[in-house]
C-alpha atoms as a PDB file:
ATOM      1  CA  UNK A   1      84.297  82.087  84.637  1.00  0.00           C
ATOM      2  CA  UNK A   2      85.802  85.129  86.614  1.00  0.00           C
ATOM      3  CA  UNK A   3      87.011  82.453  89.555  1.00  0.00           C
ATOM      4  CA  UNK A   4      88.335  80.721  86.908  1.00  0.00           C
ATOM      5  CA  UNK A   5      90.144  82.799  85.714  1.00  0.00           C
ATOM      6  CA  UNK A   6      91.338  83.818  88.836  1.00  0.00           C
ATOM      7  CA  UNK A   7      92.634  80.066  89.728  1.00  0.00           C
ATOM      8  CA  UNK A   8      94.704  80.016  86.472  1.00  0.00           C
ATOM      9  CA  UNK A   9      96.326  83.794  87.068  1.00  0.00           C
ATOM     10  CA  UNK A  10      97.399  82.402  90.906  1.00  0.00           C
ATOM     11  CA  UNK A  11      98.316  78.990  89.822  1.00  0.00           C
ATOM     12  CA  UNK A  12     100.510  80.766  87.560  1.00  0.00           C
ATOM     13  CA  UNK A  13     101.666  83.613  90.001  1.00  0.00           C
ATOM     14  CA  UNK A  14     102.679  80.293  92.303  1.00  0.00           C
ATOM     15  CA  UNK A  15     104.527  78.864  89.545  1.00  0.00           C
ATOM     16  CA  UNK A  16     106.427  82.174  89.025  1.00  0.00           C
ATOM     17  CA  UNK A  17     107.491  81.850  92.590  1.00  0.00           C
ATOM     18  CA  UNK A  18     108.237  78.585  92.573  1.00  0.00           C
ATOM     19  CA  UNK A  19     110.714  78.763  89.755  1.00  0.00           C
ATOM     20  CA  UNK A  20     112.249  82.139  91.337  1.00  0.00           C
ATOM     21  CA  UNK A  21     112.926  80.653  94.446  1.00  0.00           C
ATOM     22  CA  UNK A  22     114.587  77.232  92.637  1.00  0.00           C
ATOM     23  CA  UNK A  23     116.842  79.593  90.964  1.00  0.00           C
ATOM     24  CA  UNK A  24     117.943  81.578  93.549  1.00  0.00           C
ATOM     25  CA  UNK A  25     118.971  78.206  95.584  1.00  0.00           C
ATOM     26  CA  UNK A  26     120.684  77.421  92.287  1.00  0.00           C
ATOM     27  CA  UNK A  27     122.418  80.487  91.779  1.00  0.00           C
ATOM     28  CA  UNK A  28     123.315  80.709  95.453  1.00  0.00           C
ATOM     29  CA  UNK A  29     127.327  80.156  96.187  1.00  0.00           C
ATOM     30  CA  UNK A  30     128.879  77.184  98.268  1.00  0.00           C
ATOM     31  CA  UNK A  31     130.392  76.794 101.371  1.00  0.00           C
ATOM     32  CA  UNK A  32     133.894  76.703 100.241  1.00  0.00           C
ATOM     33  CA  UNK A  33     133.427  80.116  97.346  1.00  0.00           C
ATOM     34  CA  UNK A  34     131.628  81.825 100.815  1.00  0.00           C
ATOM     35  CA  UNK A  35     134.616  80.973 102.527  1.00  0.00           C
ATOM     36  CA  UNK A  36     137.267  81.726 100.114  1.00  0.00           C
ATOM     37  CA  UNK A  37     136.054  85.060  99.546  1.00  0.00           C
ATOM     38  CA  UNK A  38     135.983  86.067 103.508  1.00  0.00           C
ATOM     39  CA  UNK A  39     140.134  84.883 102.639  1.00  0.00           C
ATOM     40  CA  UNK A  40     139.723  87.523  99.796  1.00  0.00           C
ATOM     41  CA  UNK A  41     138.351  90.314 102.064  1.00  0.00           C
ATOM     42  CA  UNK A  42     140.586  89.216 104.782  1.00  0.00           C
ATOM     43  CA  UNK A  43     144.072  89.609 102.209  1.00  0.00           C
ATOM     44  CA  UNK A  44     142.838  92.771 100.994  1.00  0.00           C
ATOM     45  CA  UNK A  45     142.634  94.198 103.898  1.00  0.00           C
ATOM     46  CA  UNK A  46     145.840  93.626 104.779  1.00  0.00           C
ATOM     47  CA  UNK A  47     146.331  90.482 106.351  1.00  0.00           C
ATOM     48  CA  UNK A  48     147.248  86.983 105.900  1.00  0.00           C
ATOM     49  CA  UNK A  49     144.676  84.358 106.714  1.00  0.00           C
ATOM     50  CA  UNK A  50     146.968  81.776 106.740  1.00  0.00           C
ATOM     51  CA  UNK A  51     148.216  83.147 110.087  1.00  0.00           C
ATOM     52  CA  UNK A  52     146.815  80.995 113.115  1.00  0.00           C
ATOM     53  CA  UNK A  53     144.339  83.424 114.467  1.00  0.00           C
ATOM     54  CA  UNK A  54     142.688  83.856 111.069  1.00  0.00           C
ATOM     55  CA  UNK A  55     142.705  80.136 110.175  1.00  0.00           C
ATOM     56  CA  UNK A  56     139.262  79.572 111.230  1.00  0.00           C
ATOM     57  CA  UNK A  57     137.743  83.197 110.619  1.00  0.00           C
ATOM     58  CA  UNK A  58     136.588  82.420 107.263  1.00  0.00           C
ATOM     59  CA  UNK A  59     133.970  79.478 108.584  1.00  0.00           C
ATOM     60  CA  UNK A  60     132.857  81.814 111.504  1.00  0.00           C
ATOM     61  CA  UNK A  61     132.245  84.110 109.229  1.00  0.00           C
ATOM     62  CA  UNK A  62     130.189  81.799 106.717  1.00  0.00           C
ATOM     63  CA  UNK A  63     128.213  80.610 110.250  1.00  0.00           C
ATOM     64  CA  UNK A  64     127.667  84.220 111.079  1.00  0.00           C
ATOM     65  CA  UNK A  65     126.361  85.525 107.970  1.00  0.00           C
ATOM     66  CA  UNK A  66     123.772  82.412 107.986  1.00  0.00           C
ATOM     67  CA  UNK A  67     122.583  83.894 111.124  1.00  0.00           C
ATOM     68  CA  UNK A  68     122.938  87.035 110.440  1.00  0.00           C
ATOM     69  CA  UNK A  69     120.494  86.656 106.912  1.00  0.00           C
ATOM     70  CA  UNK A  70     118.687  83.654 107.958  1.00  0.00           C
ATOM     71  CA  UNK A  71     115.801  86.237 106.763  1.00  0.00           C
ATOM     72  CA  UNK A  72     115.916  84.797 103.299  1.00  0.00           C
ATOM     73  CA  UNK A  73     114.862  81.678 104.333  1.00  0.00           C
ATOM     74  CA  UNK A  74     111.907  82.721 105.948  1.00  0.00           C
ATOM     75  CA  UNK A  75     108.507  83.258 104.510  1.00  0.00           C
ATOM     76  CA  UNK A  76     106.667  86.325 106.815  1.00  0.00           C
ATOM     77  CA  UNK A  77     103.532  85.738 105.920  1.00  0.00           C
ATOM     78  CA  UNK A  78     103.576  81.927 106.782  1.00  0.00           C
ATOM     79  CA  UNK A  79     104.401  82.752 110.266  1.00  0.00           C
ATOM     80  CA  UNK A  80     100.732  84.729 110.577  1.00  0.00           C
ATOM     81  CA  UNK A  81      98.807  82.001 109.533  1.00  0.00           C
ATOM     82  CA  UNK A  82      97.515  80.274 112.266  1.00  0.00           C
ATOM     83  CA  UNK A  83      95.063  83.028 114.371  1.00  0.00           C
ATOM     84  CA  UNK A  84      92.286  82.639 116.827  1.00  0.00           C
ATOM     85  CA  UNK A  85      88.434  84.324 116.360  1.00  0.00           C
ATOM     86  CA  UNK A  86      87.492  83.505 119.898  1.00  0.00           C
ATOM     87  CA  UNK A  87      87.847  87.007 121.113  1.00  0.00           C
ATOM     88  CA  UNK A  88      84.791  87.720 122.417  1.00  0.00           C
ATOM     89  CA  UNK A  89      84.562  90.544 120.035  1.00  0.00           C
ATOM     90  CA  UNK A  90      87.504  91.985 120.983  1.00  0.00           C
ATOM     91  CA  UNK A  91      88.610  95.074 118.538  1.00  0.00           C
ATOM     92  CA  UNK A  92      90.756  97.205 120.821  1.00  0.00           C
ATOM     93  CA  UNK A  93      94.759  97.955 120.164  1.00  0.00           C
ATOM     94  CA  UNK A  94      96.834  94.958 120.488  1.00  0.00           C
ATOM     95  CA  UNK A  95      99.976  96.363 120.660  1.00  0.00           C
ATOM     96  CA  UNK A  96     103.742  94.897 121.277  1.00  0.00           C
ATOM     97  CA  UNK A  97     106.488  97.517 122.518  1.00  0.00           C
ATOM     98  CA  UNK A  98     110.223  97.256 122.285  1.00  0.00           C
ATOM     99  CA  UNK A  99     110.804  93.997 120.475  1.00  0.00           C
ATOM    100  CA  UNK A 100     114.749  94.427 119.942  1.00  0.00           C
ATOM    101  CA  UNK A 101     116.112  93.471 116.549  1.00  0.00           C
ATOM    102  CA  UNK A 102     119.159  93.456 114.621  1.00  0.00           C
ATOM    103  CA  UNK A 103     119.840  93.507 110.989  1.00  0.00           C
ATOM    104  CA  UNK A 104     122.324  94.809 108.575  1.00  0.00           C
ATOM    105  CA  UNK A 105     122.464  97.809 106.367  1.00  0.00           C
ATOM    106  CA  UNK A 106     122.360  97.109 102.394  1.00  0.00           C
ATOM    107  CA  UNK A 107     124.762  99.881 101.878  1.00  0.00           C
ATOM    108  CA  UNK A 108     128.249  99.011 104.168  1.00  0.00           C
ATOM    109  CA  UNK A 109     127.127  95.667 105.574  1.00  0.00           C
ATOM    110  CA  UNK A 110     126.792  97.582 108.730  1.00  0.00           C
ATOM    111  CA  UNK A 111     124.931  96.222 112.114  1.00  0.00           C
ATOM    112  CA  UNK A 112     121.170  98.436 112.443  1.00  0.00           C
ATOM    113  CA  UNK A 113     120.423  97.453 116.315  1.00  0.00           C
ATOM    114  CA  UNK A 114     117.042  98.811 117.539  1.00  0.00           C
ATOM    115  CA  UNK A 115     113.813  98.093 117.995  1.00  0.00           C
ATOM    116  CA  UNK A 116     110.170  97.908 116.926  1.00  0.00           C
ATOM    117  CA  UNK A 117     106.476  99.313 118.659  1.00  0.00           C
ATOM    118  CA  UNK A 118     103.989  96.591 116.458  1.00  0.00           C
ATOM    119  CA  UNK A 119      99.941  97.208 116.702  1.00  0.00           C
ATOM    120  CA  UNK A 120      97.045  96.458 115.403  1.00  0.00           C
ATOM    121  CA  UNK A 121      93.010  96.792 115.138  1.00  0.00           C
ATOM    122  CA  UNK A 122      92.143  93.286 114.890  1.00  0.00           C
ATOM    123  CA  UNK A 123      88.695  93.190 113.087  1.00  0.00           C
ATOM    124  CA  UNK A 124      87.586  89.391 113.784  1.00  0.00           C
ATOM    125  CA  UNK A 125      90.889  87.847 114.622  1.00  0.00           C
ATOM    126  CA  UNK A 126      94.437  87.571 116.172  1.00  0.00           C
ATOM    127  CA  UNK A 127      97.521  86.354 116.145  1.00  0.00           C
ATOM    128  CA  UNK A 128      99.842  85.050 118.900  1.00  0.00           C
ATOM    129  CA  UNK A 129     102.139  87.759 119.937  1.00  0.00           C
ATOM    130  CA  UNK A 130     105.395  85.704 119.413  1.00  0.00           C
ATOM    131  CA  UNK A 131     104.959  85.874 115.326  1.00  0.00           C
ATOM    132  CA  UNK A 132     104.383  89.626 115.190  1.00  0.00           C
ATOM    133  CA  UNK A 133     108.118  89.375 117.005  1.00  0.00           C
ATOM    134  CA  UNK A 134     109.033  86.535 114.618  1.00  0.00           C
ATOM    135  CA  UNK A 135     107.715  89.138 111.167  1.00  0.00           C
ATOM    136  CA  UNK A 136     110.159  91.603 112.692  1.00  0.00           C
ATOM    137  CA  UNK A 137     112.960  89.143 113.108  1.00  0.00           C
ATOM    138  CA  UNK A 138     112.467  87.577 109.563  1.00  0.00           C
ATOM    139  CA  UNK A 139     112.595  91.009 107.884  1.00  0.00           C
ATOM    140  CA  UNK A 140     115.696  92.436 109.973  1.00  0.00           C
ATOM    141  CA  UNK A 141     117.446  89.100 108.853  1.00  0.00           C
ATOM    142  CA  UNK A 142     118.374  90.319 105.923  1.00  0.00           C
ATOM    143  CA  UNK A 143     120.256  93.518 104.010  1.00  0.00           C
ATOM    144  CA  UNK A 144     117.566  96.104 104.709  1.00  0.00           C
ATOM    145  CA  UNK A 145     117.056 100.117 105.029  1.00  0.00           C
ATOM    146  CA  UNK A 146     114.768 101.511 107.947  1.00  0.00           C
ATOM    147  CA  UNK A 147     112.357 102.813 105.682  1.00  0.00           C
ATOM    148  CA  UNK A 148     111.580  99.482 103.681  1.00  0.00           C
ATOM    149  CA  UNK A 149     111.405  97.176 106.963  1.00  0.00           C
ATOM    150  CA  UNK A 150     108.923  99.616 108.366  1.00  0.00           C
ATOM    151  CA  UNK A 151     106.596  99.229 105.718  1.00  0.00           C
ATOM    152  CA  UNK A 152     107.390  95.276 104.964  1.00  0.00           C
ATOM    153  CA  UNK A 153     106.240  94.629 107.981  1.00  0.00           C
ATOM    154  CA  UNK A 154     103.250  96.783 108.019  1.00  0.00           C
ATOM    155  CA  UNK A 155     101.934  95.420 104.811  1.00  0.00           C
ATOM    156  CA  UNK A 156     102.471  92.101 106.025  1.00  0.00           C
ATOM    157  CA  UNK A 157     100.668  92.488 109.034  1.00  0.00           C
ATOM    158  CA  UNK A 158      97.995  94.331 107.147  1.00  0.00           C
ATOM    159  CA  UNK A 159      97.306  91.860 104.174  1.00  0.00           C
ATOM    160  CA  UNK A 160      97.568  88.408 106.323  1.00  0.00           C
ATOM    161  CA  UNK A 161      95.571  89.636 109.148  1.00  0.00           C
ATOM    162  CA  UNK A 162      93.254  92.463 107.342  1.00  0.00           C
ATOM    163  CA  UNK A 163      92.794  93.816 110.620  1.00  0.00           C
ATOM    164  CA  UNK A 164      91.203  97.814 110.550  1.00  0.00           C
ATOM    165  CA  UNK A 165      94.300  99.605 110.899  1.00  0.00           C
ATOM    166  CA  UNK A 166      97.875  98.542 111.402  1.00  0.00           C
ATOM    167  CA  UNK A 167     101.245 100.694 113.394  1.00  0.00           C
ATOM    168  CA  UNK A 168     104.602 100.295 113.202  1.00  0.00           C
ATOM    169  CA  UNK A 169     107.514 102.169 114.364  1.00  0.00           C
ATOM    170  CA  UNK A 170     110.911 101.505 114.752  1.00  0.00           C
ATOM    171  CA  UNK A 171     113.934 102.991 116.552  1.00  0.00           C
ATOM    172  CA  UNK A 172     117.256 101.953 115.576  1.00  0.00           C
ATOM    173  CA  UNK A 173     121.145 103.541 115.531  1.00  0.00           C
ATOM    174  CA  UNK A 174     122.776 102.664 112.505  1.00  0.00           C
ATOM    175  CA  UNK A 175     126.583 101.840 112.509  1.00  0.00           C
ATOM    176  CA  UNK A 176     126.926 102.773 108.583  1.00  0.00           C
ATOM    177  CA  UNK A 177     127.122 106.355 110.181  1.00  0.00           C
ATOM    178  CA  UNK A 178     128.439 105.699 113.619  1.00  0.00           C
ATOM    179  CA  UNK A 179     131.604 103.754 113.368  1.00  0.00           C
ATOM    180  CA  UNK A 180     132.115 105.184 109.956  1.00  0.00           C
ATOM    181  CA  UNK A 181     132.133 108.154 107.819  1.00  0.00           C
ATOM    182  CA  UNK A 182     130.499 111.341 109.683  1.00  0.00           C
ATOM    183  CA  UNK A 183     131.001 109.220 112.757  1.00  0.00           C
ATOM    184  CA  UNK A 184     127.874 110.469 114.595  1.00  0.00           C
ATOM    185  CA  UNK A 185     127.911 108.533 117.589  1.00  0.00           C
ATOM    186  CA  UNK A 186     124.274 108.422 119.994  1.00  0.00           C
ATOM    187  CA  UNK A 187     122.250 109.719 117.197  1.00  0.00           C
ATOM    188  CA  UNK A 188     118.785 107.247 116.071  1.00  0.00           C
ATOM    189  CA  UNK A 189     116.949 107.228 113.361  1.00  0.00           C
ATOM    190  CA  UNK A 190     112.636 106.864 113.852  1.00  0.00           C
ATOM    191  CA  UNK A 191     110.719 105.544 111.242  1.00  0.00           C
ATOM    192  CA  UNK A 192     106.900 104.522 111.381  1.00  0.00           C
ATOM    193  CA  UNK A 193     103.678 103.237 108.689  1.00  0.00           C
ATOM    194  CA  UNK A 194     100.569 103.669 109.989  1.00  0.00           C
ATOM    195  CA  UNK A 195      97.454 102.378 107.950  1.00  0.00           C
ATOM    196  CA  UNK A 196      93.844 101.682 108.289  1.00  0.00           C
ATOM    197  CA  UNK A 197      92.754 103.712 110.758  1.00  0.00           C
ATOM    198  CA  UNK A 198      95.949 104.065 112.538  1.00  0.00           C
ATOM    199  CA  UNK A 199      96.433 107.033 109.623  1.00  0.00           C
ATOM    200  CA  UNK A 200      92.844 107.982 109.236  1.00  0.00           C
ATOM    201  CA  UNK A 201      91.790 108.688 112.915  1.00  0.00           C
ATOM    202  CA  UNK A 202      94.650 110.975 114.641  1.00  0.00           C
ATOM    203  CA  UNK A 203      92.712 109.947 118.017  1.00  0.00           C
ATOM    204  CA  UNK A 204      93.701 106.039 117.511  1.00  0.00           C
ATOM    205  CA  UNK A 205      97.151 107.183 116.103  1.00  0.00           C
ATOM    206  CA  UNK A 206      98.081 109.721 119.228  1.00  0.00           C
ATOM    207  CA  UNK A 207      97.144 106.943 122.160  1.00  0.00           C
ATOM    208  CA  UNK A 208      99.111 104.493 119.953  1.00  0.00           C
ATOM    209  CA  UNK A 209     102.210 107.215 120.057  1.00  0.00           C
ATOM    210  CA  UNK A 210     101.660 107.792 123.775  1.00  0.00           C
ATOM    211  CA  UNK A 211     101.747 104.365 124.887  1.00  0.00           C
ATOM    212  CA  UNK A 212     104.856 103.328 122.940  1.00  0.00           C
ATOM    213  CA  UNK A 213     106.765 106.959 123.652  1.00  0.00           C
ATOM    214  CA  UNK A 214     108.086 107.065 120.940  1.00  0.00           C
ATOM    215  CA  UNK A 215     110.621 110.497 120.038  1.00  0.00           C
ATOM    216  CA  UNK A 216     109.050 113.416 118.476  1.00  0.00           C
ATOM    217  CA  UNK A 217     110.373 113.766 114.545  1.00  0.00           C
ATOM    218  CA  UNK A 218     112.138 110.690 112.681  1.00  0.00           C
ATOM    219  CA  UNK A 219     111.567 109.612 109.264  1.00  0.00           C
ATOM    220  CA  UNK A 220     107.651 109.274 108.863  1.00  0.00           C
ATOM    221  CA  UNK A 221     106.270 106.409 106.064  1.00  0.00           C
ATOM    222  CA  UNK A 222     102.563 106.447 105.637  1.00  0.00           C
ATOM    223  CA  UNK A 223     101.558 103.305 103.320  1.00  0.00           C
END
């Protein structure tokens, strides 16, 4: 009865999904709207897009921003899927340093350029190292703040792999306050989740600080 049960509430938690994402592809703008608003942006800030350098800056733009948030399109947890259990019983840090990223601040629409220190305690499997860079890149790809990428792709990590303790921190200068308003110019921001035994044991969690060297201070974010 109780698996049941349980096949009915995810058959209709997949349904809910399903319907979600059909909507949001419905509700989602054209081509030509994408482009004639970049014409919108580009008149009120004071110029004329009609003029020959701006003729083709509203479709650059429209190509950009597909790039720049081809996040959306991307399913995270997909990309863990496929692992490998022969390990030989391997349950030491796997750990990837300085995976570079770029993504765009939810607030201005500014560039965040940095880059993330991924590990993990892999219990009785792994993953190929390329989609731990490819969870990073499919969460930056979209309108984010520090603090809710860090632990996106912690959780992710953590609830497709269930390995015994997952790290992530991330290093990254944010242009919202660097090109603009207190126009602070060098300054980073560090944020980090650490769970499973990465936040239990402070021995696991201090060789995983040393080896990535990460700065003293920052933001913290324990899941």
């Amino acid at each position: 009865m109780t698996d049941s049960i349980a096949q009915v509430i995810d058959g209709k938690a997949e349904a809910e999904r399903s319907g979600s994402e059909l909507e949001s592809a419905a509700a989602r703008p054209s081509l030509a709207e994408a482009e004639a608003a970049v014409k919108t942006l580009l008149r009120w800030a004071g110029d004329d897009p009609a003029r020959e350098g701006l003729l083709d800056t509203p479709a650059r733009v429209a190509r950009a921003w597909e790039e720049f948030f081809s996040g959306y399109r991307t399913d995270p947890r997909a990309l863990l899927e496929r692992t490998f259990t022969e390990t030989e019983g391997y349950d030491e840090m796997v750990l990837l340093r300085q995976v570079r990223f770029e993504s765009h601040c939810e607030h201005h629409l500014a560039p965040i350029i940095g880059c993330a220190h991924i590990a993990y305690l892999p219990s009785h499997r792994v993953v190929g190292i390329s989609k731990l860079a490819r969870v990073v890149d499919a969460y930056a790809r979209r309108l984010q703040i520090q603090e809710k990428m860090t632990v996106q792709i912690a959780n992710t990590i953590n609830d497709v792999l269930e390995p015994n303790g997952v790290a992530v921190v991330i290093e990254a200068a944010h242009q919202c306050m660097t090109t603009r308003g207190v126009h602070k110019p060098g300054v980073s921001m560090v944020t980090s989740c650490m769970l499973g035994q990465f936040r239990s044991n402070a021995t696991t969690r201090r060789e995983f600080l040393a080896l990535v060297g990460t700065p003293q201070g920052g933001t913290q974010v324990y899941g």
